[in-house]
PDB file of N, CA and C in Angstrom:
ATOM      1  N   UNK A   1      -6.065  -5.606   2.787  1.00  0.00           N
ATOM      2  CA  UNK A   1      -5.023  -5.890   1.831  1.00  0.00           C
ATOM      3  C   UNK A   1      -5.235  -5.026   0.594  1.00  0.00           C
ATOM      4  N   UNK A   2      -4.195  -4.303   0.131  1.00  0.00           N
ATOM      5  CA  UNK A   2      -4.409  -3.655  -0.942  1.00  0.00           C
ATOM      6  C   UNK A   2      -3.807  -4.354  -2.251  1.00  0.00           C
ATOM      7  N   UNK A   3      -3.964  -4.588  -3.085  1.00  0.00           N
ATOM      8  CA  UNK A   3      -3.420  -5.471  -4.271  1.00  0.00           C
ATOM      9  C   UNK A   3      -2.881  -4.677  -4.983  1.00  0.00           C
ATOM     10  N   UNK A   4      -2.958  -2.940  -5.277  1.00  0.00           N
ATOM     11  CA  UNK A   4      -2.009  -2.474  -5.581  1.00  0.00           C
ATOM     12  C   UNK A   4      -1.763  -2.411  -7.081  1.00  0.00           C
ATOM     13  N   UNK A   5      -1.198  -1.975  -7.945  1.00  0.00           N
ATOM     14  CA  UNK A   5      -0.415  -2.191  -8.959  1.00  0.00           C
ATOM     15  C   UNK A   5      -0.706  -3.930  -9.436  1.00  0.00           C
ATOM     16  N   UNK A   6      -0.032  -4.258  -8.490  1.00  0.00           N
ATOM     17  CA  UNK A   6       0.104  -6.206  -9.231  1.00  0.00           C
ATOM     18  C   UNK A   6      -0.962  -6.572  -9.737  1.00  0.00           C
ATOM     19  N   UNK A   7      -2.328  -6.395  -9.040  1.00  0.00           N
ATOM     20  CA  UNK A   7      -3.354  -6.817  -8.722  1.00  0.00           C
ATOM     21  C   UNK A   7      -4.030  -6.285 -10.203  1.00  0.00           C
ATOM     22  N   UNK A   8      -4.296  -4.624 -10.652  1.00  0.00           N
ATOM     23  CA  UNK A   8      -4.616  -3.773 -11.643  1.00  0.00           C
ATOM     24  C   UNK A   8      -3.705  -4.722 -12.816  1.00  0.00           C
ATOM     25  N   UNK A   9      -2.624  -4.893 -13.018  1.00  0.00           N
ATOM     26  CA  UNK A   9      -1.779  -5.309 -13.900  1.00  0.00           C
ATOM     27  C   UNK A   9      -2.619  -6.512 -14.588  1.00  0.00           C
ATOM     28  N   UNK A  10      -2.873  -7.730 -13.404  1.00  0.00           N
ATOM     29  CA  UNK A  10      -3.578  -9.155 -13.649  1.00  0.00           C
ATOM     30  C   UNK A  10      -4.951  -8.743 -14.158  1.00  0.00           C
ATOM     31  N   UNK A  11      -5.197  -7.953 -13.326  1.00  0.00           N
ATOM     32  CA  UNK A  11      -7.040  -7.648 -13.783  1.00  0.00           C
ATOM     33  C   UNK A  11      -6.910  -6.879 -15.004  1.00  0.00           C
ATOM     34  N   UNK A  12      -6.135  -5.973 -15.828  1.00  0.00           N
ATOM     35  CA  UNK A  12      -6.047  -5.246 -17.144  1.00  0.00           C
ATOM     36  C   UNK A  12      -5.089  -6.549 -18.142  1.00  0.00           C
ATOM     37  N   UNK A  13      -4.691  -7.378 -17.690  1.00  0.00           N
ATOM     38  CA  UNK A  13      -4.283  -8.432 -18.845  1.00  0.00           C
ATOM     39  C   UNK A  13      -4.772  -9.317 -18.939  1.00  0.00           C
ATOM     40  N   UNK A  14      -6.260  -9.340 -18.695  1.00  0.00           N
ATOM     41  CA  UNK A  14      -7.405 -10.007 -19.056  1.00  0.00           C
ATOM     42  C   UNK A  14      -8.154  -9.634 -20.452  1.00  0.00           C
ATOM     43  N   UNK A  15      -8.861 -10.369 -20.623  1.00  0.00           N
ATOM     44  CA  UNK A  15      -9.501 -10.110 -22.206  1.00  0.00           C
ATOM     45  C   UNK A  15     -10.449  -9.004 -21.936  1.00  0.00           C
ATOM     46  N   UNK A  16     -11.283  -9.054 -20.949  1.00  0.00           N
ATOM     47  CA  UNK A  16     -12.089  -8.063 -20.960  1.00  0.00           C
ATOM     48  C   UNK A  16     -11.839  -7.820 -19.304  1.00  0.00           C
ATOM     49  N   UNK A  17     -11.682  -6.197 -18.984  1.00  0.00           N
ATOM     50  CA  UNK A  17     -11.791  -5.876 -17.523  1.00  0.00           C
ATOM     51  C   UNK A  17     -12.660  -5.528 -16.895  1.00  0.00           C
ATOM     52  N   UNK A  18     -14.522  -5.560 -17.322  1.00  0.00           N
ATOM     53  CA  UNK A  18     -15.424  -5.236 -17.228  1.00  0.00           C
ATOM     54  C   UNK A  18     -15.738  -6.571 -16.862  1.00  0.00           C
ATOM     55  N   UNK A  19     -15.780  -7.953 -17.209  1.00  0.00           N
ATOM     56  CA  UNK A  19     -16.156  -9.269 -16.904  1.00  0.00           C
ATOM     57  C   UNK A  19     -15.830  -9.479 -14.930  1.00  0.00           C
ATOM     58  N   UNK A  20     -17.405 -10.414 -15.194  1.00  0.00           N
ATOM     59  CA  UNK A  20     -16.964 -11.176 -13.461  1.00  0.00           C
ATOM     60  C   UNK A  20     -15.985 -11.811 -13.479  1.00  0.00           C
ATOM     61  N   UNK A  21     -15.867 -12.804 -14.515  1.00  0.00           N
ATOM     62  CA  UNK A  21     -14.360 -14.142 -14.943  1.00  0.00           C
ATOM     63  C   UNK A  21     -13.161 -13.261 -14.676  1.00  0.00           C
ATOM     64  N   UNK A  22     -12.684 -11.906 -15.325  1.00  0.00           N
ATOM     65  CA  UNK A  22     -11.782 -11.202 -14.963  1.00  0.00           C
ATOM     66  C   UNK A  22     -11.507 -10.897 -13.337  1.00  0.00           C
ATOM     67  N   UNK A  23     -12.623 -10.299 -13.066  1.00  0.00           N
ATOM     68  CA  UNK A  23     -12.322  -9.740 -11.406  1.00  0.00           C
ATOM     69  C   UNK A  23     -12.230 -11.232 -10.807  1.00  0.00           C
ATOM     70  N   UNK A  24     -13.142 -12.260 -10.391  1.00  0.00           N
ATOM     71  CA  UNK A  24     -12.739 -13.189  -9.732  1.00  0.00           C
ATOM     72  C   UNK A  24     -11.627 -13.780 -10.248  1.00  0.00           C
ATOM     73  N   UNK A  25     -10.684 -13.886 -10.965  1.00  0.00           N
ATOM     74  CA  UNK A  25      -9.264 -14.322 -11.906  1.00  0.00           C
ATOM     75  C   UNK A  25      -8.409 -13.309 -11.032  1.00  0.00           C
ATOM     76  N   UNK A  26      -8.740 -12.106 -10.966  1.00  0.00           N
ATOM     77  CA  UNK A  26      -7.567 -11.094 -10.257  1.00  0.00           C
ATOM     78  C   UNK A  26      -7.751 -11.110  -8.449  1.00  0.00           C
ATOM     79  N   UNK A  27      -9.003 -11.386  -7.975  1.00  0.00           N
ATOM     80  CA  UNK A  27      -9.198 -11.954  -6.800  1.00  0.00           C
ATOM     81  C   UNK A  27      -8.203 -13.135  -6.611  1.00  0.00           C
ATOM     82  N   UNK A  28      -8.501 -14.032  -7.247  1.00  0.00           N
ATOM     83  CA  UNK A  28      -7.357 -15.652  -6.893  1.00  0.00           C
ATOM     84  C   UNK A  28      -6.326 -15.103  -7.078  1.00  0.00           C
ATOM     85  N   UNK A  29      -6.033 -14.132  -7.738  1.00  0.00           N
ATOM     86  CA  UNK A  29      -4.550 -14.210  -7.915  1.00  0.00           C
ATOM     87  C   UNK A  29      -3.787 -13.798  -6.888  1.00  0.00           C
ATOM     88  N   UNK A  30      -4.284 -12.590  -6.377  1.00  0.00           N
ATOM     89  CA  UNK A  30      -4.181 -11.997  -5.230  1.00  0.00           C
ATOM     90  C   UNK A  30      -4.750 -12.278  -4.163  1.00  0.00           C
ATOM     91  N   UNK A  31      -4.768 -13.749  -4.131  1.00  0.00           N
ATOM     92  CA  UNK A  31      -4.679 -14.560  -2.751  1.00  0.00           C
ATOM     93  C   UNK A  31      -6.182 -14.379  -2.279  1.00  0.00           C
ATOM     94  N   UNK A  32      -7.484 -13.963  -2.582  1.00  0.00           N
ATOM     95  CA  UNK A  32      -8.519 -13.219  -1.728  1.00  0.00           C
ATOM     96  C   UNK A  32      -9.410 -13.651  -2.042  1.00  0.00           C
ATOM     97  N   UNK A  33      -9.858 -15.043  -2.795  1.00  0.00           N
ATOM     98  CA  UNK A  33     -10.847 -15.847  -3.061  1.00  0.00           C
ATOM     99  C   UNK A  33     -10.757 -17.282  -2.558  1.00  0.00           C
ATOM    100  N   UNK A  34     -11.989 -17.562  -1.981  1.00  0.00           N
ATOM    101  CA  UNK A  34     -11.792 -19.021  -1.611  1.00  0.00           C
ATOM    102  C   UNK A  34     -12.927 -20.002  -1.798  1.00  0.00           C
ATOM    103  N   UNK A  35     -13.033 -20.710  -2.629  1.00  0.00           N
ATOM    104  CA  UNK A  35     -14.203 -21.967  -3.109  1.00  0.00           C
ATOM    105  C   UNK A  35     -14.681 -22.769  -1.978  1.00  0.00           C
ATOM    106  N   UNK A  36     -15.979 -23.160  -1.615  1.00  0.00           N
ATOM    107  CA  UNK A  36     -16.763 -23.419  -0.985  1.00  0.00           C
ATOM    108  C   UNK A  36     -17.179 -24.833  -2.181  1.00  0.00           C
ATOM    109  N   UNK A  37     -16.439 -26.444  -1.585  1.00  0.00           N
ATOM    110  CA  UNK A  37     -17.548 -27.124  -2.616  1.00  0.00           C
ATOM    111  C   UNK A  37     -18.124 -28.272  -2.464  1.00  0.00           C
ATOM    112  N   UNK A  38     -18.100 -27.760  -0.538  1.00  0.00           N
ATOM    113  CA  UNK A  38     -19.689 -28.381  -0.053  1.00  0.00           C
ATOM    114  C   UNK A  38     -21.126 -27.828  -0.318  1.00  0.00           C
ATOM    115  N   UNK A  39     -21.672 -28.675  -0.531  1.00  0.00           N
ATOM    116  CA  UNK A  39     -23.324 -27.952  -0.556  1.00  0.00           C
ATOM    117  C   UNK A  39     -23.687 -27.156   0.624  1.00  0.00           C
ATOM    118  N   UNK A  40     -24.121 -26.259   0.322  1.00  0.00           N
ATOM    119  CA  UNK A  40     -24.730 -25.643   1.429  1.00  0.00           C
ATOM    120  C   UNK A  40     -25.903 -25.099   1.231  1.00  0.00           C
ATOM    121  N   UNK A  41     -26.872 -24.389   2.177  1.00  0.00           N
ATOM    122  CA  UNK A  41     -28.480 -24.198   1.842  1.00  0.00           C
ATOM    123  C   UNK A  41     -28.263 -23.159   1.708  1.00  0.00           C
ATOM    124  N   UNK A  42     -29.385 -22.712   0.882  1.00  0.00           N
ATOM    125  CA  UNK A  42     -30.071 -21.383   0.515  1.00  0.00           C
ATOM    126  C   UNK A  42     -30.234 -20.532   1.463  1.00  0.00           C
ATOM    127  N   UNK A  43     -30.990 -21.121   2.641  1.00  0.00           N
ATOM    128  CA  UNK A  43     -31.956 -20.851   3.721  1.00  0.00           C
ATOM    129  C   UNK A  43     -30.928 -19.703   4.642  1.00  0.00           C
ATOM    130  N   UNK A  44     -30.218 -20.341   5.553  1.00  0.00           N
ATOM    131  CA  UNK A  44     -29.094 -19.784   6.199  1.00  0.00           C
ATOM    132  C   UNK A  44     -28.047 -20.128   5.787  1.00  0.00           C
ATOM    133  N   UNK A  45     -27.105 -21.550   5.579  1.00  0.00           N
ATOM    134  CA  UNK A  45     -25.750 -21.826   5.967  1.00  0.00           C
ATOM    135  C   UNK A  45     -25.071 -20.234   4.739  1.00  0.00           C
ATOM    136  N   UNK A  46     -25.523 -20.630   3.463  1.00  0.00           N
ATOM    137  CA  UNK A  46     -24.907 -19.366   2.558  1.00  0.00           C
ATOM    138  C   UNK A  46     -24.542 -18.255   3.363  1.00  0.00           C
ATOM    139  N   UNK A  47     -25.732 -17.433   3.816  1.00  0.00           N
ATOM    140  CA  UNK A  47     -25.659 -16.090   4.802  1.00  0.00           C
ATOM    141  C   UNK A  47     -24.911 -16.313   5.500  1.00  0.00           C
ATOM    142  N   UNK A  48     -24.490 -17.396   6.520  1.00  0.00           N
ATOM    143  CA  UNK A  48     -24.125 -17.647   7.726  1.00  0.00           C
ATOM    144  C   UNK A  48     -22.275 -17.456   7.315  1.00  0.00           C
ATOM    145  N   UNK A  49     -22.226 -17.946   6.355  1.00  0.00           N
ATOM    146  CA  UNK A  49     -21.009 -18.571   5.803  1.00  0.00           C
ATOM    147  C   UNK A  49     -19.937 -16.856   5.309  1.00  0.00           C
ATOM    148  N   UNK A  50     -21.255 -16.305   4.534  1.00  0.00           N
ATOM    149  CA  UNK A  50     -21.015 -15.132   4.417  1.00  0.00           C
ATOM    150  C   UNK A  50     -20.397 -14.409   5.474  1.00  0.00           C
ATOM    151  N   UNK A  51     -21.205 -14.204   6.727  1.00  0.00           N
ATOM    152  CA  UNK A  51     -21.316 -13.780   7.573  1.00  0.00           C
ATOM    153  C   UNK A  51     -19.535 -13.551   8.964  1.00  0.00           C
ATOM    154  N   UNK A  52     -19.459 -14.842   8.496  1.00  0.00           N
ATOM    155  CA  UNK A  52     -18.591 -15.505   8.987  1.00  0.00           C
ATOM    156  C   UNK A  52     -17.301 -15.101   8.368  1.00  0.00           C
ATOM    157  N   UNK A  53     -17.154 -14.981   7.118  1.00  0.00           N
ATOM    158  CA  UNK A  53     -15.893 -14.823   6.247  1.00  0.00           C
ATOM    159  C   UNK A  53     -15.569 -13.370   6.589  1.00  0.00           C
ATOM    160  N   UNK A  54     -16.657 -12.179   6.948  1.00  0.00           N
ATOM    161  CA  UNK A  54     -16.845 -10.898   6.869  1.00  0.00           C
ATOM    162  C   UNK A  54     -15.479 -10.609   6.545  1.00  0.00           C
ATOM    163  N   UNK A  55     -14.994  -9.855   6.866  1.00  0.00           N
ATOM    164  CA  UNK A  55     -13.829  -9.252   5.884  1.00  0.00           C
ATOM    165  C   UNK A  55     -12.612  -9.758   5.314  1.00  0.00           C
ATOM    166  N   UNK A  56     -13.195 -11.598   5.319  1.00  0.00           N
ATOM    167  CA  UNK A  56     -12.256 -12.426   4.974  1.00  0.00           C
ATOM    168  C   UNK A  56     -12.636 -12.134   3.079  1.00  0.00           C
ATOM    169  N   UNK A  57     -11.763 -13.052   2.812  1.00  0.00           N
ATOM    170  CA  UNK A  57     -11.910 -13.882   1.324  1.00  0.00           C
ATOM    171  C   UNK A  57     -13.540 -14.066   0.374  1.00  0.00           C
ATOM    172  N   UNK A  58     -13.121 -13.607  -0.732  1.00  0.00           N
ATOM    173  CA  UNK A  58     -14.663 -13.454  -1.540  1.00  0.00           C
ATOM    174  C   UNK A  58     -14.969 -14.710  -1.640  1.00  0.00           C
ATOM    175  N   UNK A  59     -16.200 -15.713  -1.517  1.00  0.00           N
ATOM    176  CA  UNK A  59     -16.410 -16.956  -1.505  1.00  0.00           C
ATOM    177  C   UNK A  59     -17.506 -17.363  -2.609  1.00  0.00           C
ATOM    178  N   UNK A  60     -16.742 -18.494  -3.355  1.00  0.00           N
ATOM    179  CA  UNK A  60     -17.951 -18.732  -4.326  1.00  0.00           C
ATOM    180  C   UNK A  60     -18.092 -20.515  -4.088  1.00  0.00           C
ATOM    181  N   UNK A  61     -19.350 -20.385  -4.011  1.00  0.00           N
ATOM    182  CA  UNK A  61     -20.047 -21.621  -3.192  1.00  0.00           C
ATOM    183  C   UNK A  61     -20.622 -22.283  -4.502  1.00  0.00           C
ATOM    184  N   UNK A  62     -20.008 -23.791  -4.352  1.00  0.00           N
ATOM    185  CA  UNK A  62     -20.340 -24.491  -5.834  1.00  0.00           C
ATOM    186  C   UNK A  62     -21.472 -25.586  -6.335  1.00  0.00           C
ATOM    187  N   UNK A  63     -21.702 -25.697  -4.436  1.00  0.00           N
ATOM    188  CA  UNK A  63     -23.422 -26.736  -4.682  1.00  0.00           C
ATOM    189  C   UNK A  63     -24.173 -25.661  -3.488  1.00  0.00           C
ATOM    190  N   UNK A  64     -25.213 -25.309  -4.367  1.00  0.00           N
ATOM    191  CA  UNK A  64     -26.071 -24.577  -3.229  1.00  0.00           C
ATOM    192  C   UNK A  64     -27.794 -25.385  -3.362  1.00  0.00           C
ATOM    193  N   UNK A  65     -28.484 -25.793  -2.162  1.00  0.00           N
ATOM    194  CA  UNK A  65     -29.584 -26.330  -2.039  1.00  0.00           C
ATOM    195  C   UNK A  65     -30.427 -25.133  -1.620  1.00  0.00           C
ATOM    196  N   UNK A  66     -31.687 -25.345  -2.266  1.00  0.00           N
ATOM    197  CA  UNK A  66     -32.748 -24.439  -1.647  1.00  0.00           C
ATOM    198  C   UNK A  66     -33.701 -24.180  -2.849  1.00  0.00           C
ATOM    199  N   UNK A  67     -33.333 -24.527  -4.153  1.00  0.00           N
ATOM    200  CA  UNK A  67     -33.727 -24.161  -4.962  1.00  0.00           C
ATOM    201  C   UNK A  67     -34.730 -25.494  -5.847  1.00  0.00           C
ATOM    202  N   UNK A  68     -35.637 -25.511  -6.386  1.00  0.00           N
ATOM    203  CA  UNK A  68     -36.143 -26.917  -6.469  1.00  0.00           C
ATOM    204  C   UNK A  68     -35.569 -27.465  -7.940  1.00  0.00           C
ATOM    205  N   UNK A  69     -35.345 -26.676  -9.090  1.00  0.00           N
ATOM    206  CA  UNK A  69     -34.490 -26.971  -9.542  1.00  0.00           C
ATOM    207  C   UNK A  69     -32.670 -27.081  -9.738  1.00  0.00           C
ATOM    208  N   UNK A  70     -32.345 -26.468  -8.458  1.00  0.00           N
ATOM    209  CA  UNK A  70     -30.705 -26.115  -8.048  1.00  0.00           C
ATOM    210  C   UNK A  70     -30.335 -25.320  -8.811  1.00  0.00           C
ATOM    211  N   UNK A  71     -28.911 -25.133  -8.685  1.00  0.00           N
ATOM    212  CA  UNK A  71     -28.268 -23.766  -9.634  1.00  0.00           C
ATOM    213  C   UNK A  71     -27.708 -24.424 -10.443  1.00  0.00           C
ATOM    214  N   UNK A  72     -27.880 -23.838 -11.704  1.00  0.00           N
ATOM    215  CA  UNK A  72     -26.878 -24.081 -12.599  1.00  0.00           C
ATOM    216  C   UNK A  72     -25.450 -23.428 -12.775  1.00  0.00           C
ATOM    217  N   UNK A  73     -25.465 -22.760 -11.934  1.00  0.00           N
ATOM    218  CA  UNK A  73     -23.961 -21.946 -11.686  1.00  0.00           C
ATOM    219  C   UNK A  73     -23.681 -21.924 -10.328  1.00  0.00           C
ATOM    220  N   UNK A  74     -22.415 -21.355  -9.952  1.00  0.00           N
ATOM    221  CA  UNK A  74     -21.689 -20.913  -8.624  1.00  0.00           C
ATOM    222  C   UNK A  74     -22.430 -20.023  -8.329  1.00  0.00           C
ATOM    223  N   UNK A  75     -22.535 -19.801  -7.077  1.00  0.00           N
ATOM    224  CA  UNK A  75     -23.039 -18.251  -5.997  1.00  0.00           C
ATOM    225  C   UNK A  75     -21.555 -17.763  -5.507  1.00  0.00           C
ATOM    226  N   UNK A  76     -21.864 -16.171  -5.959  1.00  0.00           N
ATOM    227  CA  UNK A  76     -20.194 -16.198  -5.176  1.00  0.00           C
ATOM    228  C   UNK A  76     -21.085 -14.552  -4.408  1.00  0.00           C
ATOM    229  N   UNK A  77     -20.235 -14.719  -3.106  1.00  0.00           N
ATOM    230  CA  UNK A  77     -20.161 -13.243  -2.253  1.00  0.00           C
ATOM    231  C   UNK A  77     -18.909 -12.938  -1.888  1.00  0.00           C
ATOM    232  N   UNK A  78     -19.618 -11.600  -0.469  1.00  0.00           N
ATOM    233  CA  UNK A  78     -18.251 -10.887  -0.066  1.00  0.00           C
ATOM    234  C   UNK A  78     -17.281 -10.746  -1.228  1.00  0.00           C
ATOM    235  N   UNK A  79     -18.049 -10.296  -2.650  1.00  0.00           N
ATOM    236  CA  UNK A  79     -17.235  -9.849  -3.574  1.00  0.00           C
ATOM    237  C   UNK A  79     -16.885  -8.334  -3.339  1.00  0.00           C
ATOM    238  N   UNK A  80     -17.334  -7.035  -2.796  1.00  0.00           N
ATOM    239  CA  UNK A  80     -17.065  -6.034  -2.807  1.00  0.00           C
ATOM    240  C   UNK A  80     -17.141  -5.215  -0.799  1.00  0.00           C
ATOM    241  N   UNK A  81     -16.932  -6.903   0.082  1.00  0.00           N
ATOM    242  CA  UNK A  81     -16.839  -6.025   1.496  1.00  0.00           C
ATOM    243  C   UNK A  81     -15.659  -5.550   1.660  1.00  0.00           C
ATOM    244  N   UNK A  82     -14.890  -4.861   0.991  1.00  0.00           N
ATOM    245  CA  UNK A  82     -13.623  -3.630   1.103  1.00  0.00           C
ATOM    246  C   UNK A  82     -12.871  -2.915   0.512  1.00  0.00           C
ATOM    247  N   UNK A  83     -12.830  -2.187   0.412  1.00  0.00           N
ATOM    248  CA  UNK A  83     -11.955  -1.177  -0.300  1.00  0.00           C
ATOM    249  C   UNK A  83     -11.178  -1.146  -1.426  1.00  0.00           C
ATOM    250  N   UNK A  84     -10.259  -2.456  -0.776  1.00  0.00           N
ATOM    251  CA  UNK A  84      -9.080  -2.782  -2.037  1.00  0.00           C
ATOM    252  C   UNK A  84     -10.048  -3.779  -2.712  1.00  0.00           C
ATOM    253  N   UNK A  85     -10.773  -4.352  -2.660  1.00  0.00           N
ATOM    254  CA  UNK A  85     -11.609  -5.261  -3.647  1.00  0.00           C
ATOM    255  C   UNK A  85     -12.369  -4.544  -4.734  1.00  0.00           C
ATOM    256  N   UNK A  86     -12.895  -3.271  -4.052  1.00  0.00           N
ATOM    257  CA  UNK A  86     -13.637  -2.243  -5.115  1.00  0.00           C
ATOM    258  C   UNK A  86     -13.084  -1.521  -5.463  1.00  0.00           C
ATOM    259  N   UNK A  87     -11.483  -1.099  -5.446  1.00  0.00           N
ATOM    260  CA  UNK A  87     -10.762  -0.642  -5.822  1.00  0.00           C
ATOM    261  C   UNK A  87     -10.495  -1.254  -7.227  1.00  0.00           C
ATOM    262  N   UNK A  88      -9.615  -2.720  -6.644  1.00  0.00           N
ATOM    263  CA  UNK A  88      -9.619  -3.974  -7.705  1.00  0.00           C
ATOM    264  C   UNK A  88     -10.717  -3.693  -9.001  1.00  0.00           C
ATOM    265  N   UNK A  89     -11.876  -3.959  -8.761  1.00  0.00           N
ATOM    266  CA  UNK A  89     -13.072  -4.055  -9.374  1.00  0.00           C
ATOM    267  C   UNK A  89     -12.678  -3.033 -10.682  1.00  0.00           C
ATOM    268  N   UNK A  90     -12.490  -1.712 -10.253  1.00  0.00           N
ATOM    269  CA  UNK A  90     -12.694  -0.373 -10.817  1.00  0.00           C
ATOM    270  C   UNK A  90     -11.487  -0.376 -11.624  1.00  0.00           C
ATOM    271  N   UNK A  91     -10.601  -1.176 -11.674  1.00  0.00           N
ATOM    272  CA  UNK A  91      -9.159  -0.969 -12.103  1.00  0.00           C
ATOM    273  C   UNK A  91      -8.081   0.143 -11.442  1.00  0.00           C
ATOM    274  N   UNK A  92      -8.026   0.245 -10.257  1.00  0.00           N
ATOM    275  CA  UNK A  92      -8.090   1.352  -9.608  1.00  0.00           C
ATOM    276  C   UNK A  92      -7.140   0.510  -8.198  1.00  0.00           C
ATOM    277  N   UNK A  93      -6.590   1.777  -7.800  1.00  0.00           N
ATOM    278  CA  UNK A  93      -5.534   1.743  -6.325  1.00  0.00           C
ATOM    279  C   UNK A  93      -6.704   1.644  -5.000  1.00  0.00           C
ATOM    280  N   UNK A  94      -6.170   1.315  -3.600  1.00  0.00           N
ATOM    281  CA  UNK A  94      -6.867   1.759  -2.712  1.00  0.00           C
ATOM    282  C   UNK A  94      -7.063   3.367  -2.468  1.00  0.00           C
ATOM    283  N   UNK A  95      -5.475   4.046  -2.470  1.00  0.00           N
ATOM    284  CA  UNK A  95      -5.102   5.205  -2.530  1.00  0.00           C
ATOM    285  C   UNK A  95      -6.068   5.956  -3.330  1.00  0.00           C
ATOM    286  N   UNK A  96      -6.231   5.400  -5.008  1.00  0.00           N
ATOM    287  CA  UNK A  96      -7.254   6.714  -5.754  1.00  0.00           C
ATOM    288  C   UNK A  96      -8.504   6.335  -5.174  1.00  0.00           C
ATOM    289  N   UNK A  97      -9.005   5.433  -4.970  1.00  0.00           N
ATOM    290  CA  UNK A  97     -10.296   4.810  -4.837  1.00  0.00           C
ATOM    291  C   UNK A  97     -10.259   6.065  -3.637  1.00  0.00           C
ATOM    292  N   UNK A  98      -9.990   6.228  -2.193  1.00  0.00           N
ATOM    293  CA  UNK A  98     -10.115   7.169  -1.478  1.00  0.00           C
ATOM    294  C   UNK A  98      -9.960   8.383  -1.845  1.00  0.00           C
ATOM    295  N   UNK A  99      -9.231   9.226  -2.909  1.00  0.00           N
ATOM    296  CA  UNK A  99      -9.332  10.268  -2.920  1.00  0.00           C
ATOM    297  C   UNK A  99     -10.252  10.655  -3.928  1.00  0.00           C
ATOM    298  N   UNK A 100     -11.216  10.081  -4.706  1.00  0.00           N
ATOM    299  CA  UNK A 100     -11.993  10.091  -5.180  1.00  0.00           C
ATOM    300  C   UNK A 100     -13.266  10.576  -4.527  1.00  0.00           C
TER     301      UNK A 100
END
């Protein structure tokens, strides 16, 4: 999926376009993020889960076990497995991102 224009537009009318809050904000918007907010382990299920989504949806997982004090934040992946996502990222087309 390329997000294109729309996608650059949402992610540059953010406060800052260098922020994670920005890129995952222009991810949801453009349909390509999806919350995880069962617990899952450290160990495998995370990887597995990862694994599984592969060139699906960037996933940020909101109880993660494994840790003896736990996280105080989200784990998020599959933030940059494709093209138009690191395109996204860069403020940038799929199109320039390749001819680059």
């Amino acid at each position: 999926m390329d997000v294109g224009a729309k996608g650059i537009a949402k992610l540059e009318a953010t406060s800052s376009r260098q922020s994670m809050r920005a890129f995952l904000s222009a991810l949801a918007n453009a349909g390509d993020f999806a919350t995880i907010p069962d617990m899952v382990s450290l160990d495998y299920e995370l990887a597995a889960c990862l694994a599984e989504a592969d060139s699906g949806p960037a996933l940020q997982f909101q109880s993660v076990k494994g840790h003896a004090d736990g996280f105080a934040m989200p784990v998020v992946g599959n933030l940059l497995n494709s093209l138009s996502r690191i395109a996204l990222g860069m403020g940038s087309t799929t199109r320039e991102t390749q001819a680059a």
